[in-house]
N, C-alpha and C. Protein backbone atom coordinates (compact mmCIF):
# COMPACT_ATOMS: atom_id res chain seq x y z
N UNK A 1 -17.74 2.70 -5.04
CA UNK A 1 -18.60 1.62 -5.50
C UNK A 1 -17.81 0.35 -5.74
N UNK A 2 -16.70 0.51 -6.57
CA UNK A 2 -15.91 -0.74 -6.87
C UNK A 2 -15.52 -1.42 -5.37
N UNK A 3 -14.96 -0.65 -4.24
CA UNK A 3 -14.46 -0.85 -3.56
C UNK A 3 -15.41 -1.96 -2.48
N UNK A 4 -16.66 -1.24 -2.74
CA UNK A 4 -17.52 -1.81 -1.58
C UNK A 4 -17.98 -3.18 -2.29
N UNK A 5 -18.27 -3.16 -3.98
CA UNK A 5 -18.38 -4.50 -4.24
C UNK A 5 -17.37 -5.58 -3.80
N UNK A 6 -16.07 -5.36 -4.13
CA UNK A 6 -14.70 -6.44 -3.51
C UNK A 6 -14.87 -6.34 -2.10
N UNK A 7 -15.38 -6.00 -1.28
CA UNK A 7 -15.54 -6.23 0.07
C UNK A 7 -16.96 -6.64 -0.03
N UNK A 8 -17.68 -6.75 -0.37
CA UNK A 8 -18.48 -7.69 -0.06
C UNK A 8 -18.63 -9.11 -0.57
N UNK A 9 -17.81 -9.08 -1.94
CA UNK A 9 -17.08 -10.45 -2.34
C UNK A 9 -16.70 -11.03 -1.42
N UNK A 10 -16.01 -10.61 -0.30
CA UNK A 10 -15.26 -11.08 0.68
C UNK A 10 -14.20 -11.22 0.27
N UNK A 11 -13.41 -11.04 -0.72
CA UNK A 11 -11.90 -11.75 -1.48
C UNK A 11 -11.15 -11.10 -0.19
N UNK A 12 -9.57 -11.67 -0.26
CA UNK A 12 -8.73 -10.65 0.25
C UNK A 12 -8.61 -9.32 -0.13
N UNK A 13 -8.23 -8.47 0.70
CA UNK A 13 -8.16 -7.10 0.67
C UNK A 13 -6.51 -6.88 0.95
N UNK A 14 -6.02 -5.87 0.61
CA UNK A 14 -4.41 -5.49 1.05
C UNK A 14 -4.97 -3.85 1.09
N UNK A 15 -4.73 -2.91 2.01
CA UNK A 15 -5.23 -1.95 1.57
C UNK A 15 -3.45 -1.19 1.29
N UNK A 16 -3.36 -0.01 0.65
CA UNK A 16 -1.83 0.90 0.01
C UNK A 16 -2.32 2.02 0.54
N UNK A 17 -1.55 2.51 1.87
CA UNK A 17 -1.26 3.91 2.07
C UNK A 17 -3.50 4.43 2.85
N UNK A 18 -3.85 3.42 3.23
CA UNK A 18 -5.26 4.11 3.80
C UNK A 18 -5.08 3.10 4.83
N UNK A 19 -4.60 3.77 6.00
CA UNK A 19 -4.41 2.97 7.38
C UNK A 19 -5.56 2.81 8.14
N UNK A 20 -5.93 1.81 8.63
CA UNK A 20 -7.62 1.28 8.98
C UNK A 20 -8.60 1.19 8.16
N UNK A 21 -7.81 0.88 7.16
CA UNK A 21 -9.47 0.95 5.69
C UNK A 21 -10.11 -0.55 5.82
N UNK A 22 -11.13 -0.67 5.88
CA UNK A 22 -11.82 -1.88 6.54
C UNK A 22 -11.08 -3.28 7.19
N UNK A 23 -10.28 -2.42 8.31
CA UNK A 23 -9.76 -3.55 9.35
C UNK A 23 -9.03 -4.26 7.81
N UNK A 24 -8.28 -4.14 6.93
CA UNK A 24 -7.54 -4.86 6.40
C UNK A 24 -6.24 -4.50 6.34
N UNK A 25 -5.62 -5.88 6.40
CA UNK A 25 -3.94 -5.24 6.19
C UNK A 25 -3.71 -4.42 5.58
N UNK A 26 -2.57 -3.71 5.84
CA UNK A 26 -2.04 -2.69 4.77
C UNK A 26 -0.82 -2.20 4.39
N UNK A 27 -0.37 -1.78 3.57
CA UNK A 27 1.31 -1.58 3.84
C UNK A 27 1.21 0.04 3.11
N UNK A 28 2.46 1.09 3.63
CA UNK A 28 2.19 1.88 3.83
C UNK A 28 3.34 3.08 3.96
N UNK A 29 3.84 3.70 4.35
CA UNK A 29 4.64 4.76 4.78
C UNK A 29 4.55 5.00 5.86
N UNK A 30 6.45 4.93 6.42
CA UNK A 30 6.58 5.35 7.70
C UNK A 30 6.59 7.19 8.09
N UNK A 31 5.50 7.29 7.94
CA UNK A 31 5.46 8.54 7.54
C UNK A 31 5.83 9.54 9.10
N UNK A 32 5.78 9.24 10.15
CA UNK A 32 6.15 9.85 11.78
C UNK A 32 7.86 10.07 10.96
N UNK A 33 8.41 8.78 11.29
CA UNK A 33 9.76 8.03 11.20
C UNK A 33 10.24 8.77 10.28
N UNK A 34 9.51 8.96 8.87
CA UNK A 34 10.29 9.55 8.38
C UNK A 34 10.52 10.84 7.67
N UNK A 35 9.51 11.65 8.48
CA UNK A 35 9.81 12.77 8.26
C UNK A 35 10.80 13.46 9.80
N UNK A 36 10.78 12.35 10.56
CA UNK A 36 11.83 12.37 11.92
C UNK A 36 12.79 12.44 11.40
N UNK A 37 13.87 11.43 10.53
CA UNK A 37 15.16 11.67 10.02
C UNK A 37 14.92 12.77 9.07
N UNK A 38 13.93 12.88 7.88
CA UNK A 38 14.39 14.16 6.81
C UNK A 38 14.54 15.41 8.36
N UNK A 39 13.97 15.48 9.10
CA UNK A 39 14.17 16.68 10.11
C UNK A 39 15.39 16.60 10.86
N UNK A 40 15.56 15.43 11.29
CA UNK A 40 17.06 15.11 11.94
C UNK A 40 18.31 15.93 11.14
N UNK A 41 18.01 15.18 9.65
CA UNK A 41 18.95 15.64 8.51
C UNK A 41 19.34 17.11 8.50
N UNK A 42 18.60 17.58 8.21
CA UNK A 42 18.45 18.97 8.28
C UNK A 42 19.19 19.74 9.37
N UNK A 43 18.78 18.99 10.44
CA UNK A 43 19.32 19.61 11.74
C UNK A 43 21.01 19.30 11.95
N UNK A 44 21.87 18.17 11.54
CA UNK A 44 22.65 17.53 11.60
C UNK A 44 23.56 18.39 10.16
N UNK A 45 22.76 19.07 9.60
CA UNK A 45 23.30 19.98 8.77
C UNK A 45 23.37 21.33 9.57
N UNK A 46 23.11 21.29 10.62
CA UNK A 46 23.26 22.77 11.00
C UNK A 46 22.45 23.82 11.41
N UNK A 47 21.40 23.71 10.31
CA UNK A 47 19.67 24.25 9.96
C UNK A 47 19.34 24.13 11.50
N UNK A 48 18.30 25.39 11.72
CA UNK A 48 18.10 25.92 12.97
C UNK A 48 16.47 26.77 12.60
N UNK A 49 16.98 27.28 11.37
CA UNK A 49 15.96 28.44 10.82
C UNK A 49 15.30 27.63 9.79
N UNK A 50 13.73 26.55 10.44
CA UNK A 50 13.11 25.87 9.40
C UNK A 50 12.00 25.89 9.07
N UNK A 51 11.79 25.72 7.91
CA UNK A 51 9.71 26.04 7.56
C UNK A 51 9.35 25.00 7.21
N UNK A 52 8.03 24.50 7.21
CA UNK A 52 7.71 23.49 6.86
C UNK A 52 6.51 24.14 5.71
N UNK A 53 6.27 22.98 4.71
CA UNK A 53 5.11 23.55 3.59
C UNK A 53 4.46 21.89 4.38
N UNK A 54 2.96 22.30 4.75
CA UNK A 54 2.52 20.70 5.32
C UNK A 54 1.32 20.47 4.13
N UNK A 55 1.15 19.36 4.07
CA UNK A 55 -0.31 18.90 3.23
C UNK A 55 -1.63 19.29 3.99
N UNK A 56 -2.70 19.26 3.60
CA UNK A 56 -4.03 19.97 3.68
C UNK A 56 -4.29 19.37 5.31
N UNK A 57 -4.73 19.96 5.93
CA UNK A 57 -5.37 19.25 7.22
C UNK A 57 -7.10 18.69 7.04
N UNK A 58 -7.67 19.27 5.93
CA UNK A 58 -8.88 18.72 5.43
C UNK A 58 -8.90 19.59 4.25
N UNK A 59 -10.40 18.80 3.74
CA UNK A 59 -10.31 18.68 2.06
C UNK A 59 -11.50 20.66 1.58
N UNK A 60 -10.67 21.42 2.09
CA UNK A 60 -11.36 22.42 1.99
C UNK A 60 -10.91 23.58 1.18
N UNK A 61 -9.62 23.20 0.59
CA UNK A 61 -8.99 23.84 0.11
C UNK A 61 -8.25 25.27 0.39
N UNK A 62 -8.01 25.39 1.51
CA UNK A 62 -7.40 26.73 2.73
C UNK A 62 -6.37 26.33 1.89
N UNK A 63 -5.37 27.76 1.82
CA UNK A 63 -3.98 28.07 2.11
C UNK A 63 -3.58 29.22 2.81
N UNK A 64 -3.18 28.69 3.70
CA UNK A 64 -2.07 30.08 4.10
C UNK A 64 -1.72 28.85 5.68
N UNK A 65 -1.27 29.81 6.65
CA UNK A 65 -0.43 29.47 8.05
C UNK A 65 -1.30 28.13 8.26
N UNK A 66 -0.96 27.46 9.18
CA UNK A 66 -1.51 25.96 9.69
C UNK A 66 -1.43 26.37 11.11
N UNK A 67 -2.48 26.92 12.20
CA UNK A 67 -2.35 26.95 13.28
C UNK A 67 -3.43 26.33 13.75
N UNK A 68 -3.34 26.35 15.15
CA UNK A 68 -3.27 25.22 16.54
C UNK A 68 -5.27 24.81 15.75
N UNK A 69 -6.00 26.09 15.84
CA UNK A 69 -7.34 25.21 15.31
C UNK A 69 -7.35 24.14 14.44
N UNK A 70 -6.58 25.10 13.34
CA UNK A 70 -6.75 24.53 12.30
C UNK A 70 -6.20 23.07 12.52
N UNK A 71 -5.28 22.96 12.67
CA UNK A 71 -4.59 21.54 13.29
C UNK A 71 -5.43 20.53 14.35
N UNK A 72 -5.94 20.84 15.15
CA UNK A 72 -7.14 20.03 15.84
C UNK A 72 -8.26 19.61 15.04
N UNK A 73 -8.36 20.44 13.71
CA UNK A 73 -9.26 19.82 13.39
C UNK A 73 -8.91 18.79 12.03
N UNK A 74 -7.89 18.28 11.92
CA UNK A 74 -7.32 17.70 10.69
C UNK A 74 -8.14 16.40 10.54
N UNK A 75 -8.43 16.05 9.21
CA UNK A 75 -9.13 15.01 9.41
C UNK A 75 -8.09 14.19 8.20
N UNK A 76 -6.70 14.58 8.23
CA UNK A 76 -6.06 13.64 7.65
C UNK A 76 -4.64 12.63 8.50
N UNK A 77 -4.63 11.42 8.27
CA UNK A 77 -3.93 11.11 9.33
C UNK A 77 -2.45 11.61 8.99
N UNK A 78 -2.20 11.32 7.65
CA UNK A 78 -0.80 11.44 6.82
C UNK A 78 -0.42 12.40 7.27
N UNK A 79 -1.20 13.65 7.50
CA UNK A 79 -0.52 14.96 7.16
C UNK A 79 0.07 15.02 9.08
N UNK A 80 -1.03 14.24 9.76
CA UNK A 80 -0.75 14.26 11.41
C UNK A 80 0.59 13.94 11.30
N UNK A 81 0.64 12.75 10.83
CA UNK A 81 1.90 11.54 11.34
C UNK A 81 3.11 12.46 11.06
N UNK A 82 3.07 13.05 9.61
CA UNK A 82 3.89 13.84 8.67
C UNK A 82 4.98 14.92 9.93
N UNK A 83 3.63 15.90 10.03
CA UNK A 83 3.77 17.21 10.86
C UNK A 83 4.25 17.08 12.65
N UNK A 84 3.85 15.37 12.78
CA UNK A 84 4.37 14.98 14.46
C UNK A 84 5.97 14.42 14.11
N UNK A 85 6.07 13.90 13.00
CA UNK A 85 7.65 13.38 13.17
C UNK A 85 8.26 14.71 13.13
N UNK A 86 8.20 15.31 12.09
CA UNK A 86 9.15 17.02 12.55
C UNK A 86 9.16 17.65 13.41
N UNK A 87 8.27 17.75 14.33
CA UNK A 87 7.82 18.49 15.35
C UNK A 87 9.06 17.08 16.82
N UNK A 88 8.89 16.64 16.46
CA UNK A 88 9.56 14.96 17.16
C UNK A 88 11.20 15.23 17.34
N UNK A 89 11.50 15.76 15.87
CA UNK A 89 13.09 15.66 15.53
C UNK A 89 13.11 16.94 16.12
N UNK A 90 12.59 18.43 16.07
CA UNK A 90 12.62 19.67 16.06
C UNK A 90 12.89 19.95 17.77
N UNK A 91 11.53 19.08 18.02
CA UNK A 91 11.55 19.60 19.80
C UNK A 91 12.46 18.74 20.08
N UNK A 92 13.11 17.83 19.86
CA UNK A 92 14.75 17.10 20.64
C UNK A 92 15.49 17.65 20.40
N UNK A 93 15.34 18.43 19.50
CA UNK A 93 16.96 19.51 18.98
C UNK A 93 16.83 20.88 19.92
N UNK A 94 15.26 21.31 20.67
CA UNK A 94 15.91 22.13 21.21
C UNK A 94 15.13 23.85 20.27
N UNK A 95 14.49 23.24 19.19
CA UNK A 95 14.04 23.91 18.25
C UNK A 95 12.71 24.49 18.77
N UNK A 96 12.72 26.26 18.91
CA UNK A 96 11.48 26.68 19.33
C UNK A 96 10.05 26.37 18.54
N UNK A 97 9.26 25.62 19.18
CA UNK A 97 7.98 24.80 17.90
C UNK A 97 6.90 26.12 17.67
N UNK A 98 6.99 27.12 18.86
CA UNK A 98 5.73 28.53 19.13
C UNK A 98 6.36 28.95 18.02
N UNK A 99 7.30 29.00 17.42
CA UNK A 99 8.15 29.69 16.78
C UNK A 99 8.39 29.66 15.28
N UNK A 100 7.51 28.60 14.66
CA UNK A 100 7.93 27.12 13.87
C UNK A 100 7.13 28.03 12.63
N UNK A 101 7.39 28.26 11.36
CA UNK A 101 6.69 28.19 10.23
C UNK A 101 6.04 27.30 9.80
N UNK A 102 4.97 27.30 9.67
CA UNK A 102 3.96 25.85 8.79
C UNK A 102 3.25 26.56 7.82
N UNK A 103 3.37 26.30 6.86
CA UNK A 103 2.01 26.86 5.52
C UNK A 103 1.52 25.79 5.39
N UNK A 104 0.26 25.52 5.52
CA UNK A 104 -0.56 24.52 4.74
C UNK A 104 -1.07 24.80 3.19
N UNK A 105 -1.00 23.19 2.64
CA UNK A 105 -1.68 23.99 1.53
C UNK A 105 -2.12 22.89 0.62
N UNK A 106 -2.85 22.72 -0.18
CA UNK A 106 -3.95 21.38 -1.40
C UNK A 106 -2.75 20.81 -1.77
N UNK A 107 -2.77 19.64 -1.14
CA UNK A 107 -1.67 18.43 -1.71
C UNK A 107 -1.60 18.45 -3.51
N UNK A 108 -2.51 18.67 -3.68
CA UNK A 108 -2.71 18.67 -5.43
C UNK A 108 -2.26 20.39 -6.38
N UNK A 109 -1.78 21.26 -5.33
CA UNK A 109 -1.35 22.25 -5.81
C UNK A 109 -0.26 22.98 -5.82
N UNK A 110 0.83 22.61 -7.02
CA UNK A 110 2.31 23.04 -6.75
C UNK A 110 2.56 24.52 -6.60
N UNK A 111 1.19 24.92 -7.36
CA UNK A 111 2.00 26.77 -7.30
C UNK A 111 1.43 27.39 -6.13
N UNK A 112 0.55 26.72 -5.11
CA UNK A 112 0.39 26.83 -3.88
C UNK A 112 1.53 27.11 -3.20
N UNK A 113 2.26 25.77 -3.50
CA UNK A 113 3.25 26.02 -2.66
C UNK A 113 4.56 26.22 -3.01
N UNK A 114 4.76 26.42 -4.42
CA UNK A 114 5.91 27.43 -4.84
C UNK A 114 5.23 28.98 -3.98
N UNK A 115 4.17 29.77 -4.26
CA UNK A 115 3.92 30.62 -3.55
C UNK A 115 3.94 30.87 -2.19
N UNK A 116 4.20 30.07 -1.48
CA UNK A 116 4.48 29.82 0.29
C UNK A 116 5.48 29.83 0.26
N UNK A 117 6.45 29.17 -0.58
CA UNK A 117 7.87 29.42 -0.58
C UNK A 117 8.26 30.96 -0.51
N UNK A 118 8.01 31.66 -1.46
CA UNK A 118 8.28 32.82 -1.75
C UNK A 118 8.23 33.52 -0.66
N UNK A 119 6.87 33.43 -0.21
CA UNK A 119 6.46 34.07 1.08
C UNK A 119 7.64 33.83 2.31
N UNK A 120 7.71 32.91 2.54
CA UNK A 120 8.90 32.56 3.55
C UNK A 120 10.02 32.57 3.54
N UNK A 121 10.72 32.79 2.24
CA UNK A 121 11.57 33.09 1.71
C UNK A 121 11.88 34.75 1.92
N UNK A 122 10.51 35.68 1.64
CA UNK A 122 10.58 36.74 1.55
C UNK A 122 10.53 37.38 3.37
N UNK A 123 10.90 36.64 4.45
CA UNK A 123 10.98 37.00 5.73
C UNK A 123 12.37 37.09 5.78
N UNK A 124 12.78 37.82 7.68
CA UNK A 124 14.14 38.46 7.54
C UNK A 124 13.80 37.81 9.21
N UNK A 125 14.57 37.18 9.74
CA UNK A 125 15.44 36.06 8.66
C UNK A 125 14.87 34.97 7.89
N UNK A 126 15.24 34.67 6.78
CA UNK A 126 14.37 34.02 6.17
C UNK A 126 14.74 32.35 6.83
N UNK A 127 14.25 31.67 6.48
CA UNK A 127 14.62 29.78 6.97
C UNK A 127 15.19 29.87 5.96
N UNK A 128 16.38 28.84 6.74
CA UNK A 128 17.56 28.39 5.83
C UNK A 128 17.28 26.88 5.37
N UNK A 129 15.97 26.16 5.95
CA UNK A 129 15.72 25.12 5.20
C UNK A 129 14.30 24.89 5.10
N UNK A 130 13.97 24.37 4.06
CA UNK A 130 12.19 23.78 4.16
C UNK A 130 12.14 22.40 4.19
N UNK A 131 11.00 21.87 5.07
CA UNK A 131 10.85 20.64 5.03
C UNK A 131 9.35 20.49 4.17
N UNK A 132 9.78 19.50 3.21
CA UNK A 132 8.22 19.25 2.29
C UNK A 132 7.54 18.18 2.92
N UNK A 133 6.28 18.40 3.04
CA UNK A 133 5.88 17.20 3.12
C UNK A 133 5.49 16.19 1.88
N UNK A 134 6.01 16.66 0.95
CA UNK A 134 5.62 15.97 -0.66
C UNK A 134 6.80 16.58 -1.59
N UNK A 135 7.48 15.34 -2.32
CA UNK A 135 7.95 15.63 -3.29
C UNK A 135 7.80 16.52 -4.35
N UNK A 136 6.50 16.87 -4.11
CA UNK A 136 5.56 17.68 -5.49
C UNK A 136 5.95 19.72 -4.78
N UNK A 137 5.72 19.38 -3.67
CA UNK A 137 6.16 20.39 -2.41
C UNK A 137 7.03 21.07 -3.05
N UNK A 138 8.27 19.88 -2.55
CA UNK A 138 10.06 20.03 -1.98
C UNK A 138 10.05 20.89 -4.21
N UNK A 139 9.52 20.17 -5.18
CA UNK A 139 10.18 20.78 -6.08
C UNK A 139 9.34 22.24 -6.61
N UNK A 140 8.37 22.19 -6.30
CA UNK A 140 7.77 24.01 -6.08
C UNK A 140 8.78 24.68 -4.94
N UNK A 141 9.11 24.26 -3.59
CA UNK A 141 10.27 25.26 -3.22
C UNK A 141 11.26 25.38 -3.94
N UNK A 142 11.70 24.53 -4.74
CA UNK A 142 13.10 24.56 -5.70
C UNK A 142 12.98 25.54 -6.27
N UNK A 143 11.98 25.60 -7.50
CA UNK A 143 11.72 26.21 -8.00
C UNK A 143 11.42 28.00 -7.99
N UNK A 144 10.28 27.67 -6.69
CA UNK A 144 10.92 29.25 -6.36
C UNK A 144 12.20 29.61 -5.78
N UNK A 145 13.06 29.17 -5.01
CA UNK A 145 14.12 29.14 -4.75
C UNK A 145 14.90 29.97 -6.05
N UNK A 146 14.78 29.48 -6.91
CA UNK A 146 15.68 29.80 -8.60
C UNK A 146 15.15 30.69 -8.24
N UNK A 147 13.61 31.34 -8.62
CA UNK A 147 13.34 32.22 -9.26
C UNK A 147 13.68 33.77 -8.30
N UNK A 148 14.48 33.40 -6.82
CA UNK A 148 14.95 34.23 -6.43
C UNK A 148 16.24 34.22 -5.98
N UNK A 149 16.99 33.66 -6.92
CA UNK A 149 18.15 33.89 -7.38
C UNK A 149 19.17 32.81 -6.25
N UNK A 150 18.19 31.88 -5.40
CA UNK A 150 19.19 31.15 -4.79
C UNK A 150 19.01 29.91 -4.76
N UNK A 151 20.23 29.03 -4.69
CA UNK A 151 21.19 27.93 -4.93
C UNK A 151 20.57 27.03 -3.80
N UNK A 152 20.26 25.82 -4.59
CA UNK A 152 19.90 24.97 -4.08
C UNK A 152 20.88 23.88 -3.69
N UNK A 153 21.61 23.39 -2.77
CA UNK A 153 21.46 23.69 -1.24
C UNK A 153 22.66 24.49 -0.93
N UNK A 154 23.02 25.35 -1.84
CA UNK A 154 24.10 26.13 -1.17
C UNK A 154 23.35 27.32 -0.47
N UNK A 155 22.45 28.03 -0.63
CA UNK A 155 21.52 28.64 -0.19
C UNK A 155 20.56 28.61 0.77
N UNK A 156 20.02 27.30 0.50
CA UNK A 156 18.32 26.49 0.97
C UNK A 156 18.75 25.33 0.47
N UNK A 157 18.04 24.91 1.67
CA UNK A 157 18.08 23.16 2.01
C UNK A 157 16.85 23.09 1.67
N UNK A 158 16.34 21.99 0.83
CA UNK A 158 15.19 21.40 0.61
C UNK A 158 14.57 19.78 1.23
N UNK A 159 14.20 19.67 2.07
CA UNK A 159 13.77 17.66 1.98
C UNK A 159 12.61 17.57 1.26
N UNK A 160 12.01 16.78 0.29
CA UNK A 160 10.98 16.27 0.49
C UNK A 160 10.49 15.01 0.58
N UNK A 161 9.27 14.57 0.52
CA UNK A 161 8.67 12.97 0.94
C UNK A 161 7.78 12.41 0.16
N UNK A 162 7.93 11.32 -0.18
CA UNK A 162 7.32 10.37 -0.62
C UNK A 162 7.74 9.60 -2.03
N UNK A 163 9.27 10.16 -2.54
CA UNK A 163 10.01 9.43 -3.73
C UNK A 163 9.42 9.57 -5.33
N UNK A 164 8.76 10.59 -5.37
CA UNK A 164 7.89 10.17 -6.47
C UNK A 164 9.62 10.05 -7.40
N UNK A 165 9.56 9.48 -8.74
CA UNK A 165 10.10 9.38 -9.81
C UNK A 165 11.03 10.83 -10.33
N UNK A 166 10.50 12.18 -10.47
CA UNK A 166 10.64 12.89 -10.40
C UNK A 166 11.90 13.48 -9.31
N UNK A 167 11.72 13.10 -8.11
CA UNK A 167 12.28 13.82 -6.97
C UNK A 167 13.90 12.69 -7.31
């Protein structure tokens, strides 16, 4: 409601982080780009064996694996841009993608994805790194990480994205 009144004010608009929100400028996150270097990083460390925890592909509240449907039908761009820069850095390295761990899971739910951690953690061989797509992510893998007894990054490599304060 607020939103549609200031657009019909006509005032200027700047839109933050909603790319094409009524044809107005916007500034934003390089979000392809830069989940390309956190993946580069990773790789340039060595990391071969990687999982990704991705944000929701729509607002339905699923968790578990992120496959090929489910992914066609994403109706978020972030999580696209997010999941194509890794996939970007991954397939130049050479990195099998058929092969690739993804958990999706409610951007708004850490023990989601402390629990995906676990899970992937609890495979043989397990990934030796996770890529977050959220700071909120990267510190639920930490976390479970501890709670199974291994060392963060002597153990598991963590990235995550978007800087919150916290991270």
């Amino acid at each position: 409601r607020v939103i549609n009144a200031i657009l019909e004010r006509g005032g200027p608009v700047v839109a933050v982080d909603e790319p094409g929100f009524a044809d107005a400028p916007g500034v934003g996150s390089a979000d392809r780009a830069g989940t390309r270097q956190a993946a580069e990083h990773l790789l340039e460390l060595g990391h071969r064996r990687i999982a990704i925890l991705a944000m929701e592909t729509r607002p339905d509240g699923y968790a578990g694996p992120l496959d090929a449907v489910r992914r066609a039908g994403s109706v978020y761009a972030v999580t696209d841009a997010r999941l194509a820069g890794y996939e970007d850095a991954l397939e130049a390295a050479g990195v099998d993608l058929a092969a690739l761990r993804v958990e999706e899971r409610p951007w708004i739910r850490p023990r989601s994805a402390r629990d995906a951690t676990l899970a992937l953690l609890a495979e043989r061989p397990r990934p030796t790194a996770i890529l977050a797509m959220s700071d909120v992510f990267a510190l639920a893998a930490i976390d479970a990480a501890k709670e199974l007894g291994l060392r963060v990054p002597d153990d598991l490599s963590v990235v995550g994205f978007d800087d919150i304060p916290l991270a």
